[in-house]
N, C-alpha and C. Protein backbone atom coordinates (compact mmCIF):
# COMPACT_ATOMS: atom_id res chain seq x y z
N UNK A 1 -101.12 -8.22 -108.61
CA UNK A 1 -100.04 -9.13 -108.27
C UNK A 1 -100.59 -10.41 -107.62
N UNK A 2 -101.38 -10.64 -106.73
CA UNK A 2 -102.10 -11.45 -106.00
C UNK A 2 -103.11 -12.32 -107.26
N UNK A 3 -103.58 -11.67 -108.05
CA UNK A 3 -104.07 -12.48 -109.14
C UNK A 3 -103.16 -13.74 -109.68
N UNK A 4 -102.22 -12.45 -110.46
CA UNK A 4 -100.78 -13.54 -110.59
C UNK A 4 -100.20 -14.99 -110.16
N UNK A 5 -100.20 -14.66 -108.79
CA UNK A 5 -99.89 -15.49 -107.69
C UNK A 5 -100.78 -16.73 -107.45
N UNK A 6 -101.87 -16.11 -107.38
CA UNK A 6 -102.91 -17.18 -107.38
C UNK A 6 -103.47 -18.35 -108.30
N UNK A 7 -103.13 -17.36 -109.86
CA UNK A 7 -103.29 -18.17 -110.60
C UNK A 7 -101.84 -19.35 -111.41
N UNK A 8 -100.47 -18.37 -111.02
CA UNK A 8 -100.04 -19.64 -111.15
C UNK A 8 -99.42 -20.90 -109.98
N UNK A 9 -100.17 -20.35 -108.86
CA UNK A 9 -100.34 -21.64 -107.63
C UNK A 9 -101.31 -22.47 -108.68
N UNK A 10 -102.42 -22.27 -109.00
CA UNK A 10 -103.46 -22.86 -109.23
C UNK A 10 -102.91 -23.83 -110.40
N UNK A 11 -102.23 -23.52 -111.46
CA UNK A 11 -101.34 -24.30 -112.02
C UNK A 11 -100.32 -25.31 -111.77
N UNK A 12 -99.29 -24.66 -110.62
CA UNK A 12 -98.86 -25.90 -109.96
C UNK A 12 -99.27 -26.66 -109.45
N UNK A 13 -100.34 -26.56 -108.33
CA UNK A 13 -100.94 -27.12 -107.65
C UNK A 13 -102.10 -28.52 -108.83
N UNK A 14 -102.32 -27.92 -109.87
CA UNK A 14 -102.62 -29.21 -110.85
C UNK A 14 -101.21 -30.43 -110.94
N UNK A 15 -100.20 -30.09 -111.15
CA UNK A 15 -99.31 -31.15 -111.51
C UNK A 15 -99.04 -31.50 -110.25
N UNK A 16 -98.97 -31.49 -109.18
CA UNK A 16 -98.44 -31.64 -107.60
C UNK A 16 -99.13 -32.54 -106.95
N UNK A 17 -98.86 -33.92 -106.88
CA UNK A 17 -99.75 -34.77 -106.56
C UNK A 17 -98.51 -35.65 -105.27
N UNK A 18 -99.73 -35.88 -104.15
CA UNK A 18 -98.63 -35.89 -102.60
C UNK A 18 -98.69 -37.70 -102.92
N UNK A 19 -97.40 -37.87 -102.64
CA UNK A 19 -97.07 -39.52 -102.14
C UNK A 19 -97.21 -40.06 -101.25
N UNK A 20 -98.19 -41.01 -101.35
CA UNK A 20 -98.48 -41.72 -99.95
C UNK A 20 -98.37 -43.60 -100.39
N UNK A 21 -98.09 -43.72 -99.43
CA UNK A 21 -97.73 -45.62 -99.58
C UNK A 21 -98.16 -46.38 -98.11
N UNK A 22 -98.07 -47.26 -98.41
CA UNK A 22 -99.22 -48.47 -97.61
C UNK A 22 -97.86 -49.36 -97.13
N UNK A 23 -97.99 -49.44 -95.97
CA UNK A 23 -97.17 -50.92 -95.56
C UNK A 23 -97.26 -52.18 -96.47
N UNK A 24 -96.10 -53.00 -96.96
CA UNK A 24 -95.87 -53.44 -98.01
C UNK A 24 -95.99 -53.22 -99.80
N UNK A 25 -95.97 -51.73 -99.59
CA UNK A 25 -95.84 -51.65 -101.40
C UNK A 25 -94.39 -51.32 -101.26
N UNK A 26 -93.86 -51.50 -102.72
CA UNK A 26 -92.40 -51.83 -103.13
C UNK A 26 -92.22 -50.31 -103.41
N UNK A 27 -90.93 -49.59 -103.13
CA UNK A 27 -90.62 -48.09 -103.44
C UNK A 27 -89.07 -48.65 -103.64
N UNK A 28 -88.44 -47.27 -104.42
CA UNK A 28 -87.19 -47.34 -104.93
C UNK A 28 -86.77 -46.19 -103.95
N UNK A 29 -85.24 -46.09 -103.65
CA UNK A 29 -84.56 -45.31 -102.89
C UNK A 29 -83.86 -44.65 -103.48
N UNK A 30 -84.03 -43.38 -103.09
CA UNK A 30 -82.83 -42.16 -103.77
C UNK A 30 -81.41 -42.50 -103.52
N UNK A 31 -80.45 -42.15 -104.21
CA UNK A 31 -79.04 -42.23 -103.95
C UNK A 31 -78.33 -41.16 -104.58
N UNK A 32 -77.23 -40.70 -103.76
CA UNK A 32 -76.75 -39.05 -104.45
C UNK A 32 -75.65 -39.77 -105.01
N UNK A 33 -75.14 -39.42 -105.61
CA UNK A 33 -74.05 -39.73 -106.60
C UNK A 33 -73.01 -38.98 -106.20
N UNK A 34 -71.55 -40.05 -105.59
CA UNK A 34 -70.71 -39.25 -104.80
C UNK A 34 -69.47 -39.54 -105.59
N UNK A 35 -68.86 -39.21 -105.29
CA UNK A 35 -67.12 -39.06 -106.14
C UNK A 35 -66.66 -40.18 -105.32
N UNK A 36 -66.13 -41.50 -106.13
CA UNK A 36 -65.37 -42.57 -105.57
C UNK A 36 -64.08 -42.34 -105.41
N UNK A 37 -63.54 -43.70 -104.45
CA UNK A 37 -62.03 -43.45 -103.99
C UNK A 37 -61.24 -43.93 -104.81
N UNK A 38 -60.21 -43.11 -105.63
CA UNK A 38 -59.50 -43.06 -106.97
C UNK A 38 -60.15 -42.30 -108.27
N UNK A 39 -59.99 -42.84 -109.48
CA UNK A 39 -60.48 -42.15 -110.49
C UNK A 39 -61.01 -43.07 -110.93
N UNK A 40 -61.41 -44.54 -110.32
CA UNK A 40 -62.26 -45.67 -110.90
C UNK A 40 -63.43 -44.99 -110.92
N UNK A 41 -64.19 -44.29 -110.07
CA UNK A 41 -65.87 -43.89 -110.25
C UNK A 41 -65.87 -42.62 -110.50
N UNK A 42 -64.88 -41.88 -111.46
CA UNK A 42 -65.12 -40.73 -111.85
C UNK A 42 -66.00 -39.94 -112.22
N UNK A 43 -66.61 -41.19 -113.36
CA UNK A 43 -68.23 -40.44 -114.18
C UNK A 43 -68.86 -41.16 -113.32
N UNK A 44 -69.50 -39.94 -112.87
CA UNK A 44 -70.89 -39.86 -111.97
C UNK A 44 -72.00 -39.77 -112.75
N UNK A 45 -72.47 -39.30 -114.40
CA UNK A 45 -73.39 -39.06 -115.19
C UNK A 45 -74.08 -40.33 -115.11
N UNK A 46 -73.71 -41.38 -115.28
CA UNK A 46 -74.05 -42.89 -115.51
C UNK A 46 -74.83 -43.23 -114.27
N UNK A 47 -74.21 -43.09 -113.15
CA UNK A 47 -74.85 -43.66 -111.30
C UNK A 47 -76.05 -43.58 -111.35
N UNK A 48 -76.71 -45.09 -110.91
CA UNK A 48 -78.30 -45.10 -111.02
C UNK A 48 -78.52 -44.15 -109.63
N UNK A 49 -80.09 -43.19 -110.13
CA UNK A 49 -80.09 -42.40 -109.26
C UNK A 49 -81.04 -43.24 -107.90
N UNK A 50 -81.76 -44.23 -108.60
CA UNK A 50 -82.39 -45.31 -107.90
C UNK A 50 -81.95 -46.33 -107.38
N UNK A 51 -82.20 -47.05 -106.08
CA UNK A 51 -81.27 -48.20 -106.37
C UNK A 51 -82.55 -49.23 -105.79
N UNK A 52 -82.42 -50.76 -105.94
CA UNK A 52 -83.46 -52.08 -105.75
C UNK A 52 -84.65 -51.58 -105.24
N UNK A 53 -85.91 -52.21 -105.23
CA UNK A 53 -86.88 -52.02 -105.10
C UNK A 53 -87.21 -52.47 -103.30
N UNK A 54 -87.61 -51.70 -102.47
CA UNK A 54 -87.19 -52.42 -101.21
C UNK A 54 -88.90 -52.24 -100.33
N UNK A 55 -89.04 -52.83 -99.44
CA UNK A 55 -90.55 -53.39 -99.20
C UNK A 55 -90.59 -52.14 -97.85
N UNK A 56 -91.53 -51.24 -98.21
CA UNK A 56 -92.01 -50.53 -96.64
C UNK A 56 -92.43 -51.75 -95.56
N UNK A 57 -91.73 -51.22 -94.74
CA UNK A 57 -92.77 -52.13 -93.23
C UNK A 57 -93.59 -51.58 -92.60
N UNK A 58 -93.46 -50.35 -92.77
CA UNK A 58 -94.68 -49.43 -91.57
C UNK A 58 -94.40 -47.79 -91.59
N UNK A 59 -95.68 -46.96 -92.26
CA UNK A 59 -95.77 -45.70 -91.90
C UNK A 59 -95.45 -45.31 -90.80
N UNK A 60 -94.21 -44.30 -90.11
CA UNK A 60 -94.20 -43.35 -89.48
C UNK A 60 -95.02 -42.39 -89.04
N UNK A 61 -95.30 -41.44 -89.81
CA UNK A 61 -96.12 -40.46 -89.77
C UNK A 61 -96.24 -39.89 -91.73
N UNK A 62 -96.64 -38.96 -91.54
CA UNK A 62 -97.51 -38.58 -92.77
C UNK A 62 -95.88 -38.18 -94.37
N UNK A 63 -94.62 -38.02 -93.51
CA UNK A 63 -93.99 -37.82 -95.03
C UNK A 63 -92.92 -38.95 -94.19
N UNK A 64 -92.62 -40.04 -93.61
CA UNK A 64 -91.49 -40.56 -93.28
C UNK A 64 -92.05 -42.29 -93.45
N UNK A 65 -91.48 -42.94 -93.75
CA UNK A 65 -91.73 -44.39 -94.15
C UNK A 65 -90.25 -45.50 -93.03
N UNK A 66 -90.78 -46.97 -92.63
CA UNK A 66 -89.78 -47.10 -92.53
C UNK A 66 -89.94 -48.22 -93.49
N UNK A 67 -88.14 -48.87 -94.16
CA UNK A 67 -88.25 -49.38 -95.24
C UNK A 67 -87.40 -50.60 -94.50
N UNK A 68 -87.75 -52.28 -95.09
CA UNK A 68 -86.54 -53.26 -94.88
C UNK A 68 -86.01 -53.04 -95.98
N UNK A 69 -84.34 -52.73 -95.38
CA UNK A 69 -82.96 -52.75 -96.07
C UNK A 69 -82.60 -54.13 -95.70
N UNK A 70 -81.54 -54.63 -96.99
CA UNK A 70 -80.67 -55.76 -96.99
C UNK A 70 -79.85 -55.82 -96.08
N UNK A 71 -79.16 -56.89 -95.49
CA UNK A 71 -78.00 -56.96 -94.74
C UNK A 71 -76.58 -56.16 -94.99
N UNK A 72 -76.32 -55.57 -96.41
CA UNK A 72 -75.40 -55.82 -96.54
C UNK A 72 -75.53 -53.55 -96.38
N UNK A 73 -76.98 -53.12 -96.28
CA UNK A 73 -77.15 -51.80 -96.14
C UNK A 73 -77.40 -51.58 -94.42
N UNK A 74 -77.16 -52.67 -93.83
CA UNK A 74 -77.98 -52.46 -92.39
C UNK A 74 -76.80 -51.10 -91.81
N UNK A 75 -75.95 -50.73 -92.42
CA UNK A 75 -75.65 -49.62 -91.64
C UNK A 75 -75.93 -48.21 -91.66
N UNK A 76 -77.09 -48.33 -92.64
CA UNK A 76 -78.23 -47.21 -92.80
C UNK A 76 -79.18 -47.11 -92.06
N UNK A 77 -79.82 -45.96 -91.62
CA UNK A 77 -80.76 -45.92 -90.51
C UNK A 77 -81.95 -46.05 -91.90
N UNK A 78 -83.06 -46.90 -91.15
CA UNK A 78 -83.94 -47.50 -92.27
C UNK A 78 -85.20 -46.95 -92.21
N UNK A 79 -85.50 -45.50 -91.87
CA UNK A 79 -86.47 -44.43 -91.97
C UNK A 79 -86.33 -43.43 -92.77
N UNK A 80 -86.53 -43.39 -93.63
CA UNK A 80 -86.68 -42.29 -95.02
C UNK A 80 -88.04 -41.29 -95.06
N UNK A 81 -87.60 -40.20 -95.55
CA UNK A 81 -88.37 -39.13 -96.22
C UNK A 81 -89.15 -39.65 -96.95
N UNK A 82 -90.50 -38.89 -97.56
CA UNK A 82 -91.44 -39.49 -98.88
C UNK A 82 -90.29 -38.99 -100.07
N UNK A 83 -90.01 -37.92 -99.97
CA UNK A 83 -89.33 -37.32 -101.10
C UNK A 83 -87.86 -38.25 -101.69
N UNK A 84 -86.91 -39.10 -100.76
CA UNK A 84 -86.35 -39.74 -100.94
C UNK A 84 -86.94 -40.97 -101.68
N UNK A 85 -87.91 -41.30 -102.11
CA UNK A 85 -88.65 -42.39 -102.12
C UNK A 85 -89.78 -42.12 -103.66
N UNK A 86 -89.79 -43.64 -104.38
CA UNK A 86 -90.42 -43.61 -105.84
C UNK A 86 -90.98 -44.63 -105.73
N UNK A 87 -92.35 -44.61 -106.24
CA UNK A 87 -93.14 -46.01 -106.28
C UNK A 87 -92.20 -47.05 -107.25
N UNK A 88 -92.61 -48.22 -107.06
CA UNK A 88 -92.03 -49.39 -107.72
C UNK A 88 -93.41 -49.39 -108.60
N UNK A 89 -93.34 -49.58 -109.75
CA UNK A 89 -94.76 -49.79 -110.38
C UNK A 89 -94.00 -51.36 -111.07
N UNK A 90 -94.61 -52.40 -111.07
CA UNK A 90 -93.96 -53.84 -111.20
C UNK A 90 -94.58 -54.18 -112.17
N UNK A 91 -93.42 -54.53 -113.41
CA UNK A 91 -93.31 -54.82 -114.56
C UNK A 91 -92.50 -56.26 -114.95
N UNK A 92 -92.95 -57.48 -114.82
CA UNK A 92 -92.69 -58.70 -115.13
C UNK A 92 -91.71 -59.02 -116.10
N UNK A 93 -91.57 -58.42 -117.05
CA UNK A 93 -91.00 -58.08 -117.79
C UNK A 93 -89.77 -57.26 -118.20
N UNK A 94 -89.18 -56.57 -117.00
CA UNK A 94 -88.90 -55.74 -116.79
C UNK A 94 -87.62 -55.90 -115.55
N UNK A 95 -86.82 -56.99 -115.93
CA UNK A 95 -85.84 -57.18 -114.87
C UNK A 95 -84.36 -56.46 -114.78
N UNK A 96 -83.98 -56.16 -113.34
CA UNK A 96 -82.52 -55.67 -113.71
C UNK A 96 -82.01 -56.90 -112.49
N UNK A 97 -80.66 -56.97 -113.09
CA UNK A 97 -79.48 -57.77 -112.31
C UNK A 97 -79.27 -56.72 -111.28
N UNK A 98 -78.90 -56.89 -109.97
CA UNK A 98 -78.46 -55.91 -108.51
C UNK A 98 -77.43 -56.96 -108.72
N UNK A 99 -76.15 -55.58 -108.45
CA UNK A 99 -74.47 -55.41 -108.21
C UNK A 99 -74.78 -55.54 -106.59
N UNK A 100 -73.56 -56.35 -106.10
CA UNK A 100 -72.74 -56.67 -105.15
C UNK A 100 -72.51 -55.62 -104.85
N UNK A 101 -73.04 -54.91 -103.95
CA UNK A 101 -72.36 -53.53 -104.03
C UNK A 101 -71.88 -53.57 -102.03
N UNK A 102 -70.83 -53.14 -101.53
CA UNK A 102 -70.00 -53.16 -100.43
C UNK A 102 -69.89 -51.59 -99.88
N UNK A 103 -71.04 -51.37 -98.73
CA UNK A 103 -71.23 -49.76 -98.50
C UNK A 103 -70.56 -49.55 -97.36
N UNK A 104 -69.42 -48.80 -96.92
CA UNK A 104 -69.10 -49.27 -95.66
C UNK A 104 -69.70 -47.90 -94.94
N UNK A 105 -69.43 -47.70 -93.49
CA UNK A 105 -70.05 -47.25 -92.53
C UNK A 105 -69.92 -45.58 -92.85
N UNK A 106 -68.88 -44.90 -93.86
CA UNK A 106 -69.12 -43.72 -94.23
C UNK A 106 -70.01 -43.43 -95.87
N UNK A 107 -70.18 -44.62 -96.22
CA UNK A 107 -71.50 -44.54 -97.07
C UNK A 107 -70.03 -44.20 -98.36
N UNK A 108 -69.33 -45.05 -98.17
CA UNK A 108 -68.57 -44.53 -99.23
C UNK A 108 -67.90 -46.56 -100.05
N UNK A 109 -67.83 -46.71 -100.51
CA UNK A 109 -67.41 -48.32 -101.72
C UNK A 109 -65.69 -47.99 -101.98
N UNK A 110 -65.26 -49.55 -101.22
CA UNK A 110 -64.46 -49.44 -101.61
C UNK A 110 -64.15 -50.13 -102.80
N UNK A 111 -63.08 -49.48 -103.88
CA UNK A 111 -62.54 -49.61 -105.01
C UNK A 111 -61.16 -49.89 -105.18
N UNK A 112 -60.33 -50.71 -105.73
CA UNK A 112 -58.92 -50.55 -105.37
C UNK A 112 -58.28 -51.22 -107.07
N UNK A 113 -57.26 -51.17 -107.20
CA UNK A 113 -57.00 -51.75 -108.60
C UNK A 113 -56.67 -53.37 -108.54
N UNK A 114 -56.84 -53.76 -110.10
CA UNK A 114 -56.68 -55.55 -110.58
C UNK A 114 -55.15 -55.80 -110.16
N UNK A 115 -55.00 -55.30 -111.39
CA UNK A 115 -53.18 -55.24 -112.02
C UNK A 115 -52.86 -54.48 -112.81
N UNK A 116 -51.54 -54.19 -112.91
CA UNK A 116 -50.71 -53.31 -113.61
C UNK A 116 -50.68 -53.70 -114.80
N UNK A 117 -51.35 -53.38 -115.82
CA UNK A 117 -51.23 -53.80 -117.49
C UNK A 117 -49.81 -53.20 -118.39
N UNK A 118 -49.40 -51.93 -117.98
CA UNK A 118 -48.31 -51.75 -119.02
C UNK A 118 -47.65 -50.27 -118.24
N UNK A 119 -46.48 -50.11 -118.43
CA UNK A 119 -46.00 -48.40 -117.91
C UNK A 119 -44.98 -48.03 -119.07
N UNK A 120 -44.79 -46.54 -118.93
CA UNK A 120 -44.31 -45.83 -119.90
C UNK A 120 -43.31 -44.38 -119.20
N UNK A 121 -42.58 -44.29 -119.96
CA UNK A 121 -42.07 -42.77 -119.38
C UNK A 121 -42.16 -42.15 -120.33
N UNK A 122 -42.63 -41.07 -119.69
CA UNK A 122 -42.89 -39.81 -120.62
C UNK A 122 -41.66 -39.15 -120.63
N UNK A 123 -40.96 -38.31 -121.20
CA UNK A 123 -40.03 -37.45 -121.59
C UNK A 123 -40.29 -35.86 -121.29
N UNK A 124 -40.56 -34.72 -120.53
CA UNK A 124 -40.61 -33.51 -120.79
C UNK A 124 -39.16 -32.62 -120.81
N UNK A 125 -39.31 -31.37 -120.76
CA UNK A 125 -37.57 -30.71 -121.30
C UNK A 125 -37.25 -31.37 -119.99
N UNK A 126 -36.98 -31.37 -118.92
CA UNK A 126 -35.78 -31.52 -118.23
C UNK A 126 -36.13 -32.83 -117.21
N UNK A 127 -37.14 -33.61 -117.16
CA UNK A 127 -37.56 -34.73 -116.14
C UNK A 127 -38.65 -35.45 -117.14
N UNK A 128 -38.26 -37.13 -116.50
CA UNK A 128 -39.12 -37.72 -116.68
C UNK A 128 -40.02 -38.37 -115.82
N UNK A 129 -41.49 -38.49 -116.33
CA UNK A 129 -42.57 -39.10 -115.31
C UNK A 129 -43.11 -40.49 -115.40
N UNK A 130 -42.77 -41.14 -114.59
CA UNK A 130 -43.36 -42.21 -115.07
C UNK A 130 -44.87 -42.63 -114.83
N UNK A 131 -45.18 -43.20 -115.84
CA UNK A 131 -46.61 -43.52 -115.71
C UNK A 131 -46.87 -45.23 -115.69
N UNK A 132 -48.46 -45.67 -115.13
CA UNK A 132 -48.72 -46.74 -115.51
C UNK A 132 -50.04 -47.16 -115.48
N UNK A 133 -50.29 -48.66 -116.89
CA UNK A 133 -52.08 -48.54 -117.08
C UNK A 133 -52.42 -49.08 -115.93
N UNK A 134 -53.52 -48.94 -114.96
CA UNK A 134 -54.52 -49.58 -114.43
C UNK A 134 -55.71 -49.91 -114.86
N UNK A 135 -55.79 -51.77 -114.55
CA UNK A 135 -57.22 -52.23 -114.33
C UNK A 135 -57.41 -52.11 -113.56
N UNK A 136 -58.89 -51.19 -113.10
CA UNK A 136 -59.72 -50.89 -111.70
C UNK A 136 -60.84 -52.56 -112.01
N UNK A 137 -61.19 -52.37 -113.09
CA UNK A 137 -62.14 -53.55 -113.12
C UNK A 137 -62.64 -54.42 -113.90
N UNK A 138 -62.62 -55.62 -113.36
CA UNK A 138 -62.58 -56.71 -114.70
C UNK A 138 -63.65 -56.89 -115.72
N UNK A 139 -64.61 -56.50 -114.93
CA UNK A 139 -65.75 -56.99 -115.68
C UNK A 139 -66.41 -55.93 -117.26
N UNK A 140 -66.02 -54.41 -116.54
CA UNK A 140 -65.72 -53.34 -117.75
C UNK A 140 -64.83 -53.44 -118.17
N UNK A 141 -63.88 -53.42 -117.74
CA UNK A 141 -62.23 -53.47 -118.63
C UNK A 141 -61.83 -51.90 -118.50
N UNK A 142 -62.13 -51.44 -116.88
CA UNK A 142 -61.79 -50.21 -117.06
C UNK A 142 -60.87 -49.65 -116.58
N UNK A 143 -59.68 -49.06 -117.47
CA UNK A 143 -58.43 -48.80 -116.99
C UNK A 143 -58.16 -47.31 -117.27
N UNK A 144 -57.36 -46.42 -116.56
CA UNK A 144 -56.76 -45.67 -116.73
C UNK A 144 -55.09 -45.31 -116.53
N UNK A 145 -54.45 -44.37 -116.90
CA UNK A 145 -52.99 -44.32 -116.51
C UNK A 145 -52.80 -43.69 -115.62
N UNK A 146 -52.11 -43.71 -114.78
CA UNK A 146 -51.91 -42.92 -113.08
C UNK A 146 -50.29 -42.69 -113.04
N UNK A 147 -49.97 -41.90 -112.37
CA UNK A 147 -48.50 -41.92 -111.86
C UNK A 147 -48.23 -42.77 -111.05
N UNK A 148 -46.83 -42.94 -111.65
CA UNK A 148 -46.16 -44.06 -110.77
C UNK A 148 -46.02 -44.50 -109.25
N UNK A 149 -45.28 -42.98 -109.05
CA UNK A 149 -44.63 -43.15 -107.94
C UNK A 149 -46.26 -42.58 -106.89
N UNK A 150 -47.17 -42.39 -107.42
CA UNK A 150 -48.49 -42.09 -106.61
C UNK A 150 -48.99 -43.48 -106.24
N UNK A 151 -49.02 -44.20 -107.33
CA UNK A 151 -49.02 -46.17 -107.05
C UNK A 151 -48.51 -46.27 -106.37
N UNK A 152 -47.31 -46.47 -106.39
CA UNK A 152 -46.69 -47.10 -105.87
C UNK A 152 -46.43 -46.72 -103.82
N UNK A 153 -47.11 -45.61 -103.80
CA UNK A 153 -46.55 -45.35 -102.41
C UNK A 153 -48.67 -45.89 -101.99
N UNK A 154 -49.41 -45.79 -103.14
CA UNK A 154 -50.81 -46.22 -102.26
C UNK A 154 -51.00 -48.09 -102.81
N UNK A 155 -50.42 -48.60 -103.31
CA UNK A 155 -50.57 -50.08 -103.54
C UNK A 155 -49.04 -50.76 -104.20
N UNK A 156 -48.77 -50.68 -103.18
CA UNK A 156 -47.16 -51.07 -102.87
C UNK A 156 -46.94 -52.58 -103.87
N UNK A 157 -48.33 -53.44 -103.20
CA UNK A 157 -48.29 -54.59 -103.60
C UNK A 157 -48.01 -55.26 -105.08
N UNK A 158 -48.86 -54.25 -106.31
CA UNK A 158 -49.03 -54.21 -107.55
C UNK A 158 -47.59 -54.33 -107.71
N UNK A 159 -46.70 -53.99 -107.08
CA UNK A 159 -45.11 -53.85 -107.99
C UNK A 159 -44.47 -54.38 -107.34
N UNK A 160 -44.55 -55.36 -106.66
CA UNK A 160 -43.78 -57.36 -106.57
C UNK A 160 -43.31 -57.70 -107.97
N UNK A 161 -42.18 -57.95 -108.33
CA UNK A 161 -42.08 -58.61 -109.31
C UNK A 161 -40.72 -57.57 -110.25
N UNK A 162 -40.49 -58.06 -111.46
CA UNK A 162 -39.88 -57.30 -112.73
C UNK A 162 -40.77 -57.25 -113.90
N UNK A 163 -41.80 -56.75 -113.79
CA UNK A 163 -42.86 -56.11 -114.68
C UNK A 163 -42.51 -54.96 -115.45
N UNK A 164 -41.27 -54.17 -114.74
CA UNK A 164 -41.28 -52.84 -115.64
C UNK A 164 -39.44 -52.84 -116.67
N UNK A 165 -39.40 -54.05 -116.82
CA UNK A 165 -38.31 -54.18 -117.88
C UNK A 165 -38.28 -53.07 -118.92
N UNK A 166 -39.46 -53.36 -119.93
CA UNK A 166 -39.27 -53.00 -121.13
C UNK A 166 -40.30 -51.63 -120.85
N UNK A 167 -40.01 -50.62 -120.60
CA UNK A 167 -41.12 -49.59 -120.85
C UNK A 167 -40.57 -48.64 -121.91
N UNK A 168 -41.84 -47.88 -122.36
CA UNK A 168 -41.89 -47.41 -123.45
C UNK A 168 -41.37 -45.60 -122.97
N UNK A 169 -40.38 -44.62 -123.75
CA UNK A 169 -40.13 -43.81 -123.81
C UNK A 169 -40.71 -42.85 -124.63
N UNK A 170 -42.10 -42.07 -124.46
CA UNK A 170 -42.66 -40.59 -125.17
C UNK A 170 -42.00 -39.50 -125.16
N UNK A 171 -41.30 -39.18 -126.24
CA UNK A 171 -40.99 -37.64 -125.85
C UNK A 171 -42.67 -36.68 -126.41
N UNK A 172 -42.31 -36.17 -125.47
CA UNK A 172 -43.60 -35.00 -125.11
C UNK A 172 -43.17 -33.42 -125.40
N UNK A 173 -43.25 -32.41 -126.41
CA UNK A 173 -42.69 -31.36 -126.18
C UNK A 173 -43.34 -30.40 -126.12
N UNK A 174 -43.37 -29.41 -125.75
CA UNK A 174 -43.87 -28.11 -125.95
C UNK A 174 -43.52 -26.77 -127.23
N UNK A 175 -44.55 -26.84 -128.24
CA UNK A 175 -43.96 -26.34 -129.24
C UNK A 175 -44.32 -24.88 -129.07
């Protein structure tokens, strides 16, 4: 059994190579992928698991780094794990655009909707529900349909106006 053991340490221990970094090399930061507020950040599959490339200032001790964060992260404590942490290997060639991104103090983004694009009532046997589309965001064009009266009691504002004249009637049945 001890053979066993030994020999497949001896195997891992080939692929297992320890991270170490130097005051001023560039590392990427882990980020867990959390469930946003509404159903705007639903798919989590997509969430970079990395986020900007950010400059160590000074070893801690042997697995903790401390890193300069942006202004807009300063409400992160700015000492990280090695394991939280990925070399930047810098590729000229190789640019991404960084999102505006707004982290507030529970590490959570706020999200809220554009405007109300269109509503509908559904029909079931004995009640109807009303529904309506939301734009969460302009730049995807990403909308979903929500209940009404759930809108309407969390963004009151969206329904100023006579927007819901003409809505559309689904009957929905159960066969």
């Amino acid at each position: 059994m001890r053979a066993t053991q030994s020999r497949q340490k001896s195997y891992a221990d080939k692929r297992k190579r320890p991270l170490e970094f130097e005051a001023g090399d560039h590392v990427f930061l882990r980020v867990t992928p959390t469930a946003g507020i509404g159903r705007a950040l639903k798919s989590r599959k997509l969430t970079p698991r990395f986020i900007s490339p950010y400059q160590i200032t000074r070893r801690i001790g042997p697995a903790a780094y401390e890193i300069a964060l942006p202004p807009h992260l300063a409400n992160l404590h700015n000492v990280f794990h090695v394991s939280q942490l990925r070399k930047d290997v810098a590729d000229p060639s190789h640019v991404l655009e960084q999102d505006d991104v707004q982290v507030r103090e529970d590490l959570t983004m706020g999200v809220g909707p554009v405007r109300i694009l269109d509503s509908q009532v559904k029909q079931l046997k004995g009640k109807e529900i009303g529904t309506v589309k939301v734009l969460w965001d302009e730049a995807t064009q990403e909308m979903t349909w929500e209940m009404e009266d759930v809108m309407r009691k969390s963004y009151p504002h969206l329904f100023a106006g006579s927007l819901f004249r003409g809505r559309k009637i689904l009957k929905v049945g159960v066969m």
